[in-house]
N, C-alpha and C. Protein backbone atom coordinates (compact mmCIF):
# COMPACT_ATOMS: atom_id res chain seq x y z
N UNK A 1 0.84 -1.18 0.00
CA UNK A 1 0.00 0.00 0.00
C UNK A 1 0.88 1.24 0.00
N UNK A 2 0.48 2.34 -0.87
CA UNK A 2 1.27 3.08 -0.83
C UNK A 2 1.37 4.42 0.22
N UNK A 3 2.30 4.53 0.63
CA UNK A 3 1.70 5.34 2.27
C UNK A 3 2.04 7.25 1.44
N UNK A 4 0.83 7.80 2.03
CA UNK A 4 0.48 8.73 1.32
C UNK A 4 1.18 9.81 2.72
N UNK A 5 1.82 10.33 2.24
CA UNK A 5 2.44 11.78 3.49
C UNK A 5 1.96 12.82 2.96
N UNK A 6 1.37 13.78 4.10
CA UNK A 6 0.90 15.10 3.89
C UNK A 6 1.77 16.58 3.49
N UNK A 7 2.77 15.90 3.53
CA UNK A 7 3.95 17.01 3.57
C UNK A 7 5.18 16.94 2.73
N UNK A 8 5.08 18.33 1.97
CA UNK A 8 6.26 18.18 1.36
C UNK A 8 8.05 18.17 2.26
N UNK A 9 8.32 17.18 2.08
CA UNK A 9 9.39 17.01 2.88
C UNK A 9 10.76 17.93 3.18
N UNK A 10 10.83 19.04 2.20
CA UNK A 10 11.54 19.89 2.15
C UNK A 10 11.01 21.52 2.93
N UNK A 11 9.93 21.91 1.94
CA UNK A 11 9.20 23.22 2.37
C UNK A 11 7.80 22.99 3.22
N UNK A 12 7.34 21.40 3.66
CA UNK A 12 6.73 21.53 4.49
C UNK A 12 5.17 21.86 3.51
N UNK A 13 4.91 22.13 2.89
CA UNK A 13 3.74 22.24 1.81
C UNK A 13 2.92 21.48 1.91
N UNK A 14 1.72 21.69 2.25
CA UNK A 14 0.29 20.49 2.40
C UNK A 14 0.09 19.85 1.03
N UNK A 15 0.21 18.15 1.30
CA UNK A 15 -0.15 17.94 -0.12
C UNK A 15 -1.11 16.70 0.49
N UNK A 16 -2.08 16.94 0.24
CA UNK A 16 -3.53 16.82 0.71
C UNK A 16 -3.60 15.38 -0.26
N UNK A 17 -4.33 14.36 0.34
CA UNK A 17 -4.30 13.10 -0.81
C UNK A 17 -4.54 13.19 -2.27
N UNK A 18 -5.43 14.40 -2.18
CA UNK A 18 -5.80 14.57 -3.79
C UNK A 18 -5.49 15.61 -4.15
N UNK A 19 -3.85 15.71 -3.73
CA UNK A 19 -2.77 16.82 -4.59
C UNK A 19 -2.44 16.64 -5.92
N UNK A 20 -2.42 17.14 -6.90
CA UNK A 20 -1.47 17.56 -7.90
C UNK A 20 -0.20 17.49 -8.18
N UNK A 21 0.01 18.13 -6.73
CA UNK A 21 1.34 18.55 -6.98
C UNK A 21 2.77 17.61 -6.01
N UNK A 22 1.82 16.49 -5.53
CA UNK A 22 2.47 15.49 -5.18
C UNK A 22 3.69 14.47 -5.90
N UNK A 23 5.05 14.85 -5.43
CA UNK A 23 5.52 13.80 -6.23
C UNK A 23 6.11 13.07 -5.31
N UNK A 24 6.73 12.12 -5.89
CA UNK A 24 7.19 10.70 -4.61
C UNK A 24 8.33 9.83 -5.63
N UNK A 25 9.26 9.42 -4.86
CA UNK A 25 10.27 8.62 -5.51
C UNK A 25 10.18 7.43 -5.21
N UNK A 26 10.65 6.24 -5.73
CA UNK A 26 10.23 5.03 -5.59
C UNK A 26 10.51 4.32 -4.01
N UNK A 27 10.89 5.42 -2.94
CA UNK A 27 10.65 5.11 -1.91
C UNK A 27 10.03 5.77 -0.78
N UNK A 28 9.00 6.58 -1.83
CA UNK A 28 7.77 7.40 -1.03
C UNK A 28 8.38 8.77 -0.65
N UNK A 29 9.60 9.02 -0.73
CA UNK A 29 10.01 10.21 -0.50
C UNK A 29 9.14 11.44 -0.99
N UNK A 30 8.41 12.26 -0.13
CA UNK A 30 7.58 13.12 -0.90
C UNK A 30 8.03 14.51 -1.00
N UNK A 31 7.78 15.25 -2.11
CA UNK A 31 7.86 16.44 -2.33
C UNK A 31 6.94 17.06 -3.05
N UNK A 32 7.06 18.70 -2.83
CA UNK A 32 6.09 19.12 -4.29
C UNK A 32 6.73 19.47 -5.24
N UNK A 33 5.87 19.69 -6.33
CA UNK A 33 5.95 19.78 -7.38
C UNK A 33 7.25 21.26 -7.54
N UNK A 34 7.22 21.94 -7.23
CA UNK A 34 7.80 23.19 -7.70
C UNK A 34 9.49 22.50 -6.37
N UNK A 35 9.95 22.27 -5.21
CA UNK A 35 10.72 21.68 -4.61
C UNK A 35 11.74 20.77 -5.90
N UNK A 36 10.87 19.96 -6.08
CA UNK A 36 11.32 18.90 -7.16
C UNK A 36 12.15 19.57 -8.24
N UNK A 37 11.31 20.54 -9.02
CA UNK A 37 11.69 20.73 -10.50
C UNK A 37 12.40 22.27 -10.64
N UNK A 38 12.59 22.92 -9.16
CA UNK A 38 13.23 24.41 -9.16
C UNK A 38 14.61 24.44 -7.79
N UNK A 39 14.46 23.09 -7.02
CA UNK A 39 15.47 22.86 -6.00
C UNK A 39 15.86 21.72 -6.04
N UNK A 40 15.45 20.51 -6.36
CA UNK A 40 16.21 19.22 -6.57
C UNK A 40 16.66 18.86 -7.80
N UNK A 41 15.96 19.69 -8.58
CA UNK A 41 16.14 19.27 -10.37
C UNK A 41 16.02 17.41 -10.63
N UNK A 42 14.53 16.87 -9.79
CA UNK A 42 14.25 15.44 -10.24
C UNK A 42 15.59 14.50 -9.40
N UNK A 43 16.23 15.04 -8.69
CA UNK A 43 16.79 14.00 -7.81
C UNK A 43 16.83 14.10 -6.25
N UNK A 44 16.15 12.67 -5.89
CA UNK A 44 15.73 12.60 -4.72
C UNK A 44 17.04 12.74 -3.33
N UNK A 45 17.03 13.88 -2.67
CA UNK A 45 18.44 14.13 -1.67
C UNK A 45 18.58 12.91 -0.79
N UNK A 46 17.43 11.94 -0.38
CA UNK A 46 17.47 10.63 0.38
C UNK A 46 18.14 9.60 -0.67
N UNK A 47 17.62 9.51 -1.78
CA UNK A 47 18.20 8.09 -2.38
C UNK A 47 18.79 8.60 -3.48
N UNK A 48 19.01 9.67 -4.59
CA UNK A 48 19.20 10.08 -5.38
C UNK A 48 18.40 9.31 -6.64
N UNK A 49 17.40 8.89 -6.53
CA UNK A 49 16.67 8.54 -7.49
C UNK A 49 15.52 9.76 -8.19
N UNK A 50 14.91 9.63 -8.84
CA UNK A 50 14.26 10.39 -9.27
C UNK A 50 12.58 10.53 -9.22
N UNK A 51 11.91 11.64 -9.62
CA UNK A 51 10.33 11.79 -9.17
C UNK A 51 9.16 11.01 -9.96
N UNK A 52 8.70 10.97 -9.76
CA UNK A 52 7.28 10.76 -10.47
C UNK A 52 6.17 11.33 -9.81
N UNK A 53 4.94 11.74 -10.14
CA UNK A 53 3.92 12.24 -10.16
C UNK A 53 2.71 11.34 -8.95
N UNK A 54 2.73 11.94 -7.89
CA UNK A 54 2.02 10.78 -7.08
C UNK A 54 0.49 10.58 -7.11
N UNK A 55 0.18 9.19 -7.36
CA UNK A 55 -1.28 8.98 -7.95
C UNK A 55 -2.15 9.60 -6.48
N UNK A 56 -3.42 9.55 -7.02
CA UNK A 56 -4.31 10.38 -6.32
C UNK A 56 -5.29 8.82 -5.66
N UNK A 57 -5.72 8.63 -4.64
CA UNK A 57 -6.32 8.06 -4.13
C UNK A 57 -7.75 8.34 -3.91
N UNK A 58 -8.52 7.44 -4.83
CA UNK A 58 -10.06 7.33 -4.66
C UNK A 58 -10.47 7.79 -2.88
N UNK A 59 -11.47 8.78 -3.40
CA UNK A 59 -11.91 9.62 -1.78
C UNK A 59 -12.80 8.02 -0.79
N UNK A 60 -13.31 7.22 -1.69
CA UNK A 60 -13.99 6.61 -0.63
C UNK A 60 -13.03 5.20 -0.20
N UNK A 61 -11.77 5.21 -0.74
CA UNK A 61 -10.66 4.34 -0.28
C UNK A 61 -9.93 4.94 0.77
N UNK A 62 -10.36 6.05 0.90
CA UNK A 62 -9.11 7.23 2.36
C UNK A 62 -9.97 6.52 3.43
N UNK A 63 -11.20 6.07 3.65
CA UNK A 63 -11.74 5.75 4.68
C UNK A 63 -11.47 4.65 5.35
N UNK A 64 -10.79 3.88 4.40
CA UNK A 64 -10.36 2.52 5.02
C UNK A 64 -8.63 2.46 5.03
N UNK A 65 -8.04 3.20 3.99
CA UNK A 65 -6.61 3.41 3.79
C UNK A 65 -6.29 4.77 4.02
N UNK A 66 -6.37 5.27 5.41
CA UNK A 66 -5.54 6.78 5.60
C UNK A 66 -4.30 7.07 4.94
N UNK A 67 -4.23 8.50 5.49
CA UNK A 67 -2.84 9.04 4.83
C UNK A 67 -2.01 8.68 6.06
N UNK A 68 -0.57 8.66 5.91
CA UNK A 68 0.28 9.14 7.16
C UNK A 68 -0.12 10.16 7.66
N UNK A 69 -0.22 10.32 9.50
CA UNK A 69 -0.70 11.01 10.38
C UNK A 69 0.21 11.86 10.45
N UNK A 70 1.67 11.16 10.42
CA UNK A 70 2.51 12.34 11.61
C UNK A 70 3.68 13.04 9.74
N UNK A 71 4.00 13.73 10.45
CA UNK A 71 4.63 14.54 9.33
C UNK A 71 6.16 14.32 8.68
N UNK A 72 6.95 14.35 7.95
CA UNK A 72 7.97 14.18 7.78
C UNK A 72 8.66 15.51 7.00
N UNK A 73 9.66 15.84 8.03
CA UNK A 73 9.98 17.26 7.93
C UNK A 73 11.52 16.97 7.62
N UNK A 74 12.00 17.45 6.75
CA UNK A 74 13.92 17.02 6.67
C UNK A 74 14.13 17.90 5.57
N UNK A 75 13.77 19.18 5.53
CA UNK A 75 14.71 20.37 5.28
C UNK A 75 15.90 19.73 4.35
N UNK A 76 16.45 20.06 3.08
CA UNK A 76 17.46 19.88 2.18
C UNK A 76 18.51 21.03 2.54
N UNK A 77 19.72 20.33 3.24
CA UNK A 77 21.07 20.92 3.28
C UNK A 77 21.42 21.07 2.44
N UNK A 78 21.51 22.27 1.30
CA UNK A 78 21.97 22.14 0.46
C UNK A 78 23.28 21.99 -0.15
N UNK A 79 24.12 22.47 1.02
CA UNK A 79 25.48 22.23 0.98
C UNK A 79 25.95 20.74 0.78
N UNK A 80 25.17 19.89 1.73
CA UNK A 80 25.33 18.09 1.64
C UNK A 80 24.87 17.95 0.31
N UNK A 81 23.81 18.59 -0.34
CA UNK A 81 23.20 18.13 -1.39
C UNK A 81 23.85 18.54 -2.80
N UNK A 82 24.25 19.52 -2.25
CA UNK A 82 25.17 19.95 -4.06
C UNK A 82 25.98 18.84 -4.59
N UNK A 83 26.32 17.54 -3.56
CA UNK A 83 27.76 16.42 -4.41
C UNK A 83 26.62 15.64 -5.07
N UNK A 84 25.11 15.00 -4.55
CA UNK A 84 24.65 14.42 -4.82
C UNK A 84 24.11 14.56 -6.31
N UNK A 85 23.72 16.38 -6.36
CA UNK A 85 22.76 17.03 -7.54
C UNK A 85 23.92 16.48 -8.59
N UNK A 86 25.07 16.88 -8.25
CA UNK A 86 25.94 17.08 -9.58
C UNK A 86 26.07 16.06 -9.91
N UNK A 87 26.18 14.81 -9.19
CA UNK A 87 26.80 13.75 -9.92
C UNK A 87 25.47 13.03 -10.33
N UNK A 88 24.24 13.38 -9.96
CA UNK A 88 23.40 12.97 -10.75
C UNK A 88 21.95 13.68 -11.79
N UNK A 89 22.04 14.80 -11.86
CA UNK A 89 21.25 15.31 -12.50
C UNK A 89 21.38 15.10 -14.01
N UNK A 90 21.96 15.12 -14.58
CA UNK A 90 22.59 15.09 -15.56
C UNK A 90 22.30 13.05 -16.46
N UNK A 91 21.91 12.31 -15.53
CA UNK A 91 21.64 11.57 -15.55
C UNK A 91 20.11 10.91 -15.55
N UNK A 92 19.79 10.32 -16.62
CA UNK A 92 17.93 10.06 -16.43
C UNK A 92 17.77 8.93 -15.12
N UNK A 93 16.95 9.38 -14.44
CA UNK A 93 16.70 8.35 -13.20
C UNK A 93 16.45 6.74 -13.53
N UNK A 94 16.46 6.26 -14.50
CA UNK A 94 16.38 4.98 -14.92
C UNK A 94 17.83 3.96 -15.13
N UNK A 95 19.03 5.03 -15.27
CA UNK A 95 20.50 4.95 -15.00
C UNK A 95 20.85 5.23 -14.56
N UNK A 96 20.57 5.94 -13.19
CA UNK A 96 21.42 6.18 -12.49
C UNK A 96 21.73 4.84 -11.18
């Protein structure tokens, strides 16, 4: 099941189950949309993998499958993060 977090993990941004602007890396790492594509440039600072677009969950499936309750807050050092960006942006997330 895919565990749905309310929060963009960087700026903290409500991303409500039936966000838009939800994206998630293949290990749920969440961010939004503008985080992703104007501060990470598509690579994830936890795994260095890359984003995809997080599906939206049918409203009468939230009743039996909640979102994550508690929040996940971890701010991007960007200083730690500049070795990661470089050595992989440049790279499509399917090779890296």
């Amino acid at each position: 099941m895919l565990e749905l977090r309310l929060n963009c993990e960087n700026c903290n941004k409500e991303l409500l189950p039936n966000s838009e602007e939800a994206m998630i890396c293949s290990f749920e790492c969440t961010f939004c949309k503008d985080c992703v594509e104007n501060i990470l440039e598509n690579v994830c600072p936890n795994c260095g993998g890359g984003f995809e677009k997080r599906p939206v969950r049918p409203h009468k499936k939230l009743i039996k499958y909640l979102p994550r309750e508690d929040r996940v807050l971890k701010p991007v050092n960007m200083e730690e993060f500049k070795e990661k960006l470089l050595l992989y942006k440049n790279i499509a997330p399917n090779k890296r």
